[in-house]
Protein backbone atom coordinates (compact mmCIF):
# COMPACT_ATOMS: atom_id res chain seq x y z
CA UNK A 1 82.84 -96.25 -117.11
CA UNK A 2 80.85 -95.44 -120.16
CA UNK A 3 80.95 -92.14 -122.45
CA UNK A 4 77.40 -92.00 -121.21
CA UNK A 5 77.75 -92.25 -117.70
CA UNK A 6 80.66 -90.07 -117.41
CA UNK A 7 78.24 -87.38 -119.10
CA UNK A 8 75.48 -88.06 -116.13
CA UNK A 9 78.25 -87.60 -113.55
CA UNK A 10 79.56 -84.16 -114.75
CA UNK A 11 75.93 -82.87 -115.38
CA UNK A 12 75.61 -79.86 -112.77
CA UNK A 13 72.28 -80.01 -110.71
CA UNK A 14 69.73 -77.99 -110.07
CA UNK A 15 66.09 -77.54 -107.98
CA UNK A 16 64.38 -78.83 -111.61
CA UNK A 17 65.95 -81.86 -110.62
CA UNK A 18 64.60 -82.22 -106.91
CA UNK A 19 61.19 -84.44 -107.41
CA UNK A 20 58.80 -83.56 -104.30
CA UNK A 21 56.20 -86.12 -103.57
CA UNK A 22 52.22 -85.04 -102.83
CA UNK A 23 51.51 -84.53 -99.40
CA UNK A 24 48.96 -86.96 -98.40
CA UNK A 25 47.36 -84.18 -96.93
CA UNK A 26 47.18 -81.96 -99.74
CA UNK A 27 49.84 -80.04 -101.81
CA UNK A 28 47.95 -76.51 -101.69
CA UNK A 29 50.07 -74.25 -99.29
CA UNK A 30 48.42 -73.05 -95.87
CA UNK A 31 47.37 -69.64 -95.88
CA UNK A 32 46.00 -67.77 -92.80
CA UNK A 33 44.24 -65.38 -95.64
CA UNK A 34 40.37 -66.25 -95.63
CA UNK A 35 37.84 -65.37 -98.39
CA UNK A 36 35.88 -62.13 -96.96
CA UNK A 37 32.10 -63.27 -98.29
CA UNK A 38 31.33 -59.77 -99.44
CA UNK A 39 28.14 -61.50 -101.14
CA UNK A 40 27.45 -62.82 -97.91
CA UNK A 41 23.83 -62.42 -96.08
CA UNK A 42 23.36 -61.17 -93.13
CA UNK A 43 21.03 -63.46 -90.64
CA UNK A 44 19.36 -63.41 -87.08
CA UNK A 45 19.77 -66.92 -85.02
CA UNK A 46 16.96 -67.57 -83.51
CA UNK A 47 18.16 -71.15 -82.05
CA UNK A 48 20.92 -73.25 -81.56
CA UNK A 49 20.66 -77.34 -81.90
CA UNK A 50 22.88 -79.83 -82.12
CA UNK A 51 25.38 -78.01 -84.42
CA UNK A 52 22.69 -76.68 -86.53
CA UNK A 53 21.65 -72.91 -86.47
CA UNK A 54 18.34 -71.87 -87.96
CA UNK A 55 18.16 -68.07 -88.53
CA UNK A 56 16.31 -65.61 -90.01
CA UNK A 57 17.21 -64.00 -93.30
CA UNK A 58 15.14 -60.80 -95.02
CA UNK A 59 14.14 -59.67 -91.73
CA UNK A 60 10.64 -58.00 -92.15
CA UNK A 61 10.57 -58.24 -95.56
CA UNK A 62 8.18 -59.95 -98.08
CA UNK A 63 10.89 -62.47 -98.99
CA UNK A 64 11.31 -63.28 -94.80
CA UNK A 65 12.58 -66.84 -94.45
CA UNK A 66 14.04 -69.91 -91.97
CA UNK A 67 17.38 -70.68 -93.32
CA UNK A 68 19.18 -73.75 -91.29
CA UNK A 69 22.65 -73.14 -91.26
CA UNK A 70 25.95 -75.01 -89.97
CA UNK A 71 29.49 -73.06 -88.33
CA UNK A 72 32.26 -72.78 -90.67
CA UNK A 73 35.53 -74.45 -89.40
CA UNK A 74 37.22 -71.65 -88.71
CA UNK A 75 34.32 -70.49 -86.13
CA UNK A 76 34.43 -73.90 -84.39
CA UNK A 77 36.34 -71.88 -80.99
CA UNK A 78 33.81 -69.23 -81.45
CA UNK A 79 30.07 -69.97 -79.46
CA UNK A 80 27.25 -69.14 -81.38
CA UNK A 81 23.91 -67.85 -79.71
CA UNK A 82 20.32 -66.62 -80.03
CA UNK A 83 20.34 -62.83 -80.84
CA UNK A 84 23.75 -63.11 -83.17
CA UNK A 85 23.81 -61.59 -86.33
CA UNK A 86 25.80 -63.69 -89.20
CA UNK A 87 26.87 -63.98 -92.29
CA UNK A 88 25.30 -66.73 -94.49
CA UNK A 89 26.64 -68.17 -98.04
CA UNK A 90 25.02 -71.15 -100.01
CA UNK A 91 21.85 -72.52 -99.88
CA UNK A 92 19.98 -69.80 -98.86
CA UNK A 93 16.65 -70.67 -100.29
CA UNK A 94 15.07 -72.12 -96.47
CA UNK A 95 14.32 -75.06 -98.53
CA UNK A 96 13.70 -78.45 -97.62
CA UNK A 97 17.14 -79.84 -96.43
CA UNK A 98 18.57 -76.73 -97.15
CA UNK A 99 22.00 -76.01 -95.54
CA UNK A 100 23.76 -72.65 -95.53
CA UNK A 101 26.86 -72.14 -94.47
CA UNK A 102 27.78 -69.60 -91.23
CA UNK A 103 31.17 -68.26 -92.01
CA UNK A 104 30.71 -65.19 -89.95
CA UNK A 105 29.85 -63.48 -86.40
CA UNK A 106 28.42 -59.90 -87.20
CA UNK A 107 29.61 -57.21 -84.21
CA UNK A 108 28.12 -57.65 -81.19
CA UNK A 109 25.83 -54.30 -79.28
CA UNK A 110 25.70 -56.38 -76.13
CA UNK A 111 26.31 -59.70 -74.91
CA UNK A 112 24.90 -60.97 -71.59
CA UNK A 113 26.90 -63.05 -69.98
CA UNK A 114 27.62 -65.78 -67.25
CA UNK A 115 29.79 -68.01 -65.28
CA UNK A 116 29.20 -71.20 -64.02
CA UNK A 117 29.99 -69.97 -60.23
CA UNK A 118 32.01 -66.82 -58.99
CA UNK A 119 35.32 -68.42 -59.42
CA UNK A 120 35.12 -70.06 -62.67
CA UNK A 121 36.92 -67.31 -64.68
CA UNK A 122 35.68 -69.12 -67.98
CA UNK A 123 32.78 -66.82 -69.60
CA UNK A 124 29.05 -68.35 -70.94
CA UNK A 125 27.51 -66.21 -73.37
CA UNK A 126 23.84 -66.46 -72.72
CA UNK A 127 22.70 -64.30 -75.54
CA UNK A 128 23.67 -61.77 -78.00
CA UNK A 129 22.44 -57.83 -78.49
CA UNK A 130 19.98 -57.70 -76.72
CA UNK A 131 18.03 -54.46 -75.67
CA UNK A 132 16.25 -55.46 -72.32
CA UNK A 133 16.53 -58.27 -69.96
CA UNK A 134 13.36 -59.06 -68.55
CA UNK A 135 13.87 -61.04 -64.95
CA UNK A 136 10.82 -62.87 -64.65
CA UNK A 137 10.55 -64.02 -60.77
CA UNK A 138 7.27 -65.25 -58.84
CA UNK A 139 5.77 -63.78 -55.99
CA UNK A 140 4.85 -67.34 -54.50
CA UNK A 141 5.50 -70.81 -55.23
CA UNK A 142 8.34 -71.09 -56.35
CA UNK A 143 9.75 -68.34 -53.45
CA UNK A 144 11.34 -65.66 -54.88
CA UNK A 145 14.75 -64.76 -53.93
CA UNK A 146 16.21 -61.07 -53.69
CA UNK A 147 19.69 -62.93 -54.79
CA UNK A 148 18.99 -64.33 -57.71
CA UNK A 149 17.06 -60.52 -58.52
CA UNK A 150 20.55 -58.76 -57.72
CA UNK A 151 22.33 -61.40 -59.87
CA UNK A 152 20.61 -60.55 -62.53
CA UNK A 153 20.71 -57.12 -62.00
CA UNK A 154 23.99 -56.77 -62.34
CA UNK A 155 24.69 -58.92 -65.41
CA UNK A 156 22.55 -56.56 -67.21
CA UNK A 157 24.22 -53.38 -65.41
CA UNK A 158 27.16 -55.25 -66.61
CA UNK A 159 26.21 -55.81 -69.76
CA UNK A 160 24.83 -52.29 -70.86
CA UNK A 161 21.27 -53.85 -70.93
CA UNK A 162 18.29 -52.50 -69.66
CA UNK A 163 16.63 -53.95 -66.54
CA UNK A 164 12.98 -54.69 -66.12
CA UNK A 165 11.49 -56.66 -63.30
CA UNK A 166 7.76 -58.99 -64.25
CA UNK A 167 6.71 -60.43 -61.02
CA UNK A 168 4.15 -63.17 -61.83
CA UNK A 169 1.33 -64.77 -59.46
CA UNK A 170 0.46 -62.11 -57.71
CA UNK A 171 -2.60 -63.58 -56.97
CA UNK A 172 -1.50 -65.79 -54.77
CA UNK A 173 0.68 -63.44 -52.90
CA UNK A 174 1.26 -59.11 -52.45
CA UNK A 175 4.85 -58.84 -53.43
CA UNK A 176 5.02 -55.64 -51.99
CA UNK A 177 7.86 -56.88 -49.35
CA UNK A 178 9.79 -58.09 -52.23
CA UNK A 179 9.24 -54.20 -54.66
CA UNK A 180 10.67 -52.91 -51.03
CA UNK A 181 14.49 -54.12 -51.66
CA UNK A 182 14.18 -52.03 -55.27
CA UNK A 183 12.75 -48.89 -54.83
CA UNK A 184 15.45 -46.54 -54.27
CA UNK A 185 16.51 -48.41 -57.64
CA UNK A 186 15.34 -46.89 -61.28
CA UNK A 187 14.00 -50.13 -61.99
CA UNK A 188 10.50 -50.78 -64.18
CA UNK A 189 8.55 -53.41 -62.64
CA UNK A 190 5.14 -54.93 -63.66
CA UNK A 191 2.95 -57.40 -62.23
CA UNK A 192 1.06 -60.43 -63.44
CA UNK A 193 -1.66 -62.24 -62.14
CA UNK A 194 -4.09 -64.53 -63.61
CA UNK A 195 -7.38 -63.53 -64.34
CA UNK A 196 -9.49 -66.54 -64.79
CA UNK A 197 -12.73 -64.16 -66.23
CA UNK A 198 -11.41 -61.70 -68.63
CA UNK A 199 -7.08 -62.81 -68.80
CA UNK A 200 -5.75 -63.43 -72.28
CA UNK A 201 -5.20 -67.45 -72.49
CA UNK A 202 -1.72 -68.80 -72.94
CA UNK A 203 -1.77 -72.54 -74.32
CA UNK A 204 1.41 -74.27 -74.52
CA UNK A 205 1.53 -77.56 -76.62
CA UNK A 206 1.62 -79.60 -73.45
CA UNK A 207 -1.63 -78.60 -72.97
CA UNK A 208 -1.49 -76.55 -69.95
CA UNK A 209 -2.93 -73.17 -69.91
CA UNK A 210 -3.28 -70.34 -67.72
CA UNK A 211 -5.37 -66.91 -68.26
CA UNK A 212 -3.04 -63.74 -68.03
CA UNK A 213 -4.49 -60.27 -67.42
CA UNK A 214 -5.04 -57.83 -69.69
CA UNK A 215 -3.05 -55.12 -67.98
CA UNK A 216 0.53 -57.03 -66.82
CA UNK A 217 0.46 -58.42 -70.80
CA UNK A 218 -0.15 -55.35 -72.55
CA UNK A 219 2.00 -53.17 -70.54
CA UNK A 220 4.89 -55.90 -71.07
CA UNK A 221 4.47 -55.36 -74.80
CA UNK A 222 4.57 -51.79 -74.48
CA UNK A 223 7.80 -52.03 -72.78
CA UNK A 224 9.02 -54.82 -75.39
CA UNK A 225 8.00 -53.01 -78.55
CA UNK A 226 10.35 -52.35 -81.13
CA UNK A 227 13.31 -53.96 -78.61
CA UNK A 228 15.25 -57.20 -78.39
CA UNK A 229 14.49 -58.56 -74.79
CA UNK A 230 15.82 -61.31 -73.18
CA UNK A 231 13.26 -63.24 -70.41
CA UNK A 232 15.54 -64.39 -67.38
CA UNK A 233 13.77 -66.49 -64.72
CA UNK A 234 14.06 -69.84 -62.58
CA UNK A 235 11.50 -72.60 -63.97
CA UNK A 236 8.09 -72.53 -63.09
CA UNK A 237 7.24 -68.47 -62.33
CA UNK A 238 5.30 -68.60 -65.36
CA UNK A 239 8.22 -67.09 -67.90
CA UNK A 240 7.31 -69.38 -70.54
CA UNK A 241 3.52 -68.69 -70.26
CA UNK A 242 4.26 -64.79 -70.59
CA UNK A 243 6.07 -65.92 -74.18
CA UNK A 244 3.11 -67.75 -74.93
CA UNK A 245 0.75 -64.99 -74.24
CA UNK A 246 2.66 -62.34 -76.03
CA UNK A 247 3.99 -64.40 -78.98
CA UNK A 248 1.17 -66.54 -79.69
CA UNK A 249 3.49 -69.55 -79.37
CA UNK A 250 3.03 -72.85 -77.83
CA UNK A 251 6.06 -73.17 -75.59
CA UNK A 252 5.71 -76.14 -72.90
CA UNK A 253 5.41 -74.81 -69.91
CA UNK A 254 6.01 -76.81 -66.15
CA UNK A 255 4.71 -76.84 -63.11
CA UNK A 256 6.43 -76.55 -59.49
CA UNK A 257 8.01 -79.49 -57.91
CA UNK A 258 5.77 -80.41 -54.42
CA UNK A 259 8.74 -81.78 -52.59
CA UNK A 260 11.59 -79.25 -53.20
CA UNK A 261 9.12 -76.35 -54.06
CA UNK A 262 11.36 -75.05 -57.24
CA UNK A 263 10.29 -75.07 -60.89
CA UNK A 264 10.74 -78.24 -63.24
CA UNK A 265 12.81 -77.55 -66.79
CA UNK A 266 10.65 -77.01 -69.44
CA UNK A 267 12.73 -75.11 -72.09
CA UNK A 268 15.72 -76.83 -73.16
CA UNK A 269 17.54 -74.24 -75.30
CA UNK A 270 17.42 -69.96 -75.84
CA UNK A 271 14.43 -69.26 -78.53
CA UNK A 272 14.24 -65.72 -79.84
CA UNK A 273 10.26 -65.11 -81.13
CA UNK A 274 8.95 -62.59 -82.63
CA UNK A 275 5.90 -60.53 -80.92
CA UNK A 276 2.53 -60.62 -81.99
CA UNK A 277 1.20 -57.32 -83.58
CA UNK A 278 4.28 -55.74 -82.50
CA UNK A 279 6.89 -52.82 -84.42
CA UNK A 280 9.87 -54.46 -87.06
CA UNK A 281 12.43 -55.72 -84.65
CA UNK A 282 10.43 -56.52 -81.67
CA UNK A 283 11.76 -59.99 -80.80
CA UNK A 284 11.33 -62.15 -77.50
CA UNK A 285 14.41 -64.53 -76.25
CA UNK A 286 13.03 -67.22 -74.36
CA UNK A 287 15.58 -68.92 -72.22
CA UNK A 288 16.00 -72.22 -70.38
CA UNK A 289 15.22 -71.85 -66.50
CA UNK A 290 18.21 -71.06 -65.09
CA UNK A 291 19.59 -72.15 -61.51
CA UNK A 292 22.89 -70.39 -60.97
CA UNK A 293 24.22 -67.75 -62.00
CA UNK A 294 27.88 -67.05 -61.73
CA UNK A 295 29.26 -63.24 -61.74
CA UNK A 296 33.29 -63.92 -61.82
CA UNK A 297 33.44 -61.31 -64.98
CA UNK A 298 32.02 -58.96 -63.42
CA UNK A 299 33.97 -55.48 -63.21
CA UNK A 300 32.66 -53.33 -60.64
CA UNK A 301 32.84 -49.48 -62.20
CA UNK A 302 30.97 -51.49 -64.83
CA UNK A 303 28.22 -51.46 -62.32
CA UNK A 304 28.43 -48.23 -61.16
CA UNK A 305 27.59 -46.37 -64.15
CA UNK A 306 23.74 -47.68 -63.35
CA UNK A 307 24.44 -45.50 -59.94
CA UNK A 308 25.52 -41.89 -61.79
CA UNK A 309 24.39 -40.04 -58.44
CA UNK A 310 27.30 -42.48 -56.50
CA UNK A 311 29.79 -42.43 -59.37
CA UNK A 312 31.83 -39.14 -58.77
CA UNK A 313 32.22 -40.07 -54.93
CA UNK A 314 34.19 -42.85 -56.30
CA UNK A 315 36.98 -40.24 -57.54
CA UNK A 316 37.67 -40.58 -53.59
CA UNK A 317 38.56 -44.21 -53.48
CA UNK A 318 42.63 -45.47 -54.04
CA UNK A 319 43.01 -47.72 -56.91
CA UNK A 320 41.40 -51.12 -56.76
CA UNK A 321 38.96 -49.96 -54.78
CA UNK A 322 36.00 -52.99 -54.97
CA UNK A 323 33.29 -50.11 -53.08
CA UNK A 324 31.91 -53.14 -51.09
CA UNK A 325 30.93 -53.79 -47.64
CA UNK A 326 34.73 -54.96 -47.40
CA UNK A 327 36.59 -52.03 -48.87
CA UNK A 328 38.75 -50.02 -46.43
CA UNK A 329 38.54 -46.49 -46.75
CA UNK A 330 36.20 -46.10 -49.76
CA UNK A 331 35.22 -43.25 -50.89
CA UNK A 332 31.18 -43.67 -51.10
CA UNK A 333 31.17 -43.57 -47.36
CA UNK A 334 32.28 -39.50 -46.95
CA UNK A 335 30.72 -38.56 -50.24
CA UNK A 336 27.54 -39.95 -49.07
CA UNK A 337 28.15 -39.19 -45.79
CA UNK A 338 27.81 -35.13 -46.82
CA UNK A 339 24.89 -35.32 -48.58
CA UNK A 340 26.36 -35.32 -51.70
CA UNK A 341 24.31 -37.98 -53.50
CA UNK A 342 21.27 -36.64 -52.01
CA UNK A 343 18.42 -37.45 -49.49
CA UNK A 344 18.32 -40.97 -51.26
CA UNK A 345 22.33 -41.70 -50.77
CA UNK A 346 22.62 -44.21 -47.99
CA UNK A 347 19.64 -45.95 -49.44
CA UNK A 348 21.26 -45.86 -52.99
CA UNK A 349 24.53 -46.91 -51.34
CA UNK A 350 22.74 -49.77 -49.83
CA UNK A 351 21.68 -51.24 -52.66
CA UNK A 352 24.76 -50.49 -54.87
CA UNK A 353 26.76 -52.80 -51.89
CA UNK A 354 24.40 -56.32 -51.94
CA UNK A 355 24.43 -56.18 -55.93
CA UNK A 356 28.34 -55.85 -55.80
CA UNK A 357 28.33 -58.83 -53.68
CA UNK A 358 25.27 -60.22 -54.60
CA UNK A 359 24.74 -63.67 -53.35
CA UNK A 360 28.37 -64.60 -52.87
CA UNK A 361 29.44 -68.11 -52.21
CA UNK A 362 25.84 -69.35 -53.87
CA UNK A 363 25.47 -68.71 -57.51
CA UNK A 364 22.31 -69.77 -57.47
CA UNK A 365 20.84 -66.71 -55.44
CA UNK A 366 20.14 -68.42 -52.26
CA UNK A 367 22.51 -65.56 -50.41
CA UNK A 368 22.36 -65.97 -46.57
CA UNK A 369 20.90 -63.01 -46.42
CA UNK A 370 18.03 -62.96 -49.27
CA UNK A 371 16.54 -66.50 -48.99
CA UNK A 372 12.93 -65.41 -49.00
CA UNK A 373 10.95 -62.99 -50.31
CA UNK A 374 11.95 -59.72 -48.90
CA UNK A 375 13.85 -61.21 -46.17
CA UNK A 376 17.47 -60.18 -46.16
């Protein structure tokens, strides 16, 4: 062997020796540490489409834009929904072909919720901080049904929202039978009917229209003012004609289906709007006509606190106690029983029952017992 290769043999190695080749992947290390976008800007979605937010950035300001936006990878697991606040970076000018970035979901107030049917335990975010849910139901044509009312009821309980009850077409039917299930409930409730004369006209770019009155319309926007409010309703009561009329927009709106007598889809996705000649914040979340409504996430105390008059009897219940028609032994029944939650109790108590098993087995709100309107 060579002087030469007798030095390469007794040469002592080290790591500087070790050659690593390139990852084909990349060579820069993972990190689970992600940049915090301090210069980030805050935005409201207004809609979701196809991967593509468009949101709302300077919020009542002079410099109030549209800014279209796509999710950030990391946010691909988390859903995205009219109502969120995020946080924008890039092109942020609302430009033609503009396209910000959404690397953030701000805090959520509330988030109303739903499940496909009461045993799918996976969750449906139907919109995000909200103030209100309005649950928009017709007094004829399509029926109205008491289940799908209670449904909704108790998402918002659930929820922390605000309840408030618009029953449309009026005209064509007294939906006094159908106030009689709610009102030993604090629940607001205004009524539409057209008003072919005098109503305010709401077109929608189909090109139907329909004349609203003056009082259901303005009292609505009372009760909206200054609030984020979802609309909740099946197709064809006339919810998308109430956004029309208080928005100024041209929503398509859809008619009622002869054969099956329910309401046709018109709106295909959540829209928040903002009112017309309304205070900073006042916005209006359209939603697609919805046909069932699942209420597996539901927690029952949750749905107590909108019964405070019934809440301390529950102090009398054992542990798990569901305070159903089915629980054994629950407390309700001997606080109420003595008077304790007043005059109004076994009324109250009543009602407190069919929301906590509102319209079980049907999602949809066709409960055995609440078919109709005011039949139960």
């Amino acid at each position: 062997m060579t002087e030469a290769g007798n030095r390469r043999g007794s040469r002592s190695w080290d790591e500087s020796d070790v050659r690593i080749r390139p990852n084909k992947k990349g060579t820069r290390p993972r990190t689970k540490n992600r940049p915090a976008y301090e210069d980030a800007v805050t935005g409201r979605v207004v809609t979701v489409d196809r991967g593509r937010y468009t949101t709302v950035v300077d919020e009542d300001t002079s410099d109030e834009r549209i800014v279209v936006a796509a999710r950030a990878r990391e946010l691909r697991r988390n859903a995205v929904v009219a109502g969120d606040l995020v946080a924008l970076v890039g092109d942020l000018s609302g430009g033609p072909d503009s396209l910000a970035r959404l690397v953030r979901i701000e805090e959520r107030r509330t988030v109303l919720r739903r499940s496909a049917d009461d045993t799918d335990p996976v969750e449906r975010v139907v919109v995000a901080n909200a103030d209100q849910l309005v649950i928009v139901v017709a007094a004829a044509n399509p029926e109205p049904r008491t289940g799908f009312i209670d449904r909704a009821l108790v998402a918002a309980y659930d929820a922390g929202i605000e309840p408030l009850l618009c029953i449309t077409k009026a005209d064509l039917r007294d939906p006094a039978a159908l106030l009689a299930n709610y009102e030993h409930l604090d629940l607001r409730v205004i009524i539409s009917r057209t008003d072919e004369g005098v109503g305010i006209e709401a077109t929608s770019d189909d090109g139907e229209s329909a004349r609203l009155s003056h009082g259901a319309v303005d009292a609505l926007r009372d009760e909206l003012d200054g609030q984020v409010s979802v609309l909740l309703g099946h197709s064809g009561v006339g919810k998308s004609t109430m956004v029309n009329a208080l928005t100024g927009s041209t929503r398509a709106t859809g008619g009622v289906n002869a054969v099956t007598g329910r309401g046709r889809h018109t709106s295909s996705s959540a829209v928040a709007l903002k009112a017309a000649d309304a205070a900073p914040g006042t916005w209006i979340i359209d939603t697609p006509g919805i046909r069932s409504f699942g209420l597996a996430h539901v927690d029952a105390d949750r749905i107590l606190k909108a019964f405070p008059d019934l809440e301390p009897g529950t102090e009398r219940c054992e542990r798990g106690c569901r305070h159903d028609d089915n629980a054994v032994d629950c407390g309700l029944d001997s606080f109420v029983a003595e008077g304790l939650a007043g005059d109004s109790g076994p009324v109250r108590l009543g009602s407190l029952r069919r929301l906590l098993t509102a319209g079980i087995g049907d999602p949809r709100g066709n409960a055995h017992d609440a078919k109709e309107l005011g039949q139960q």
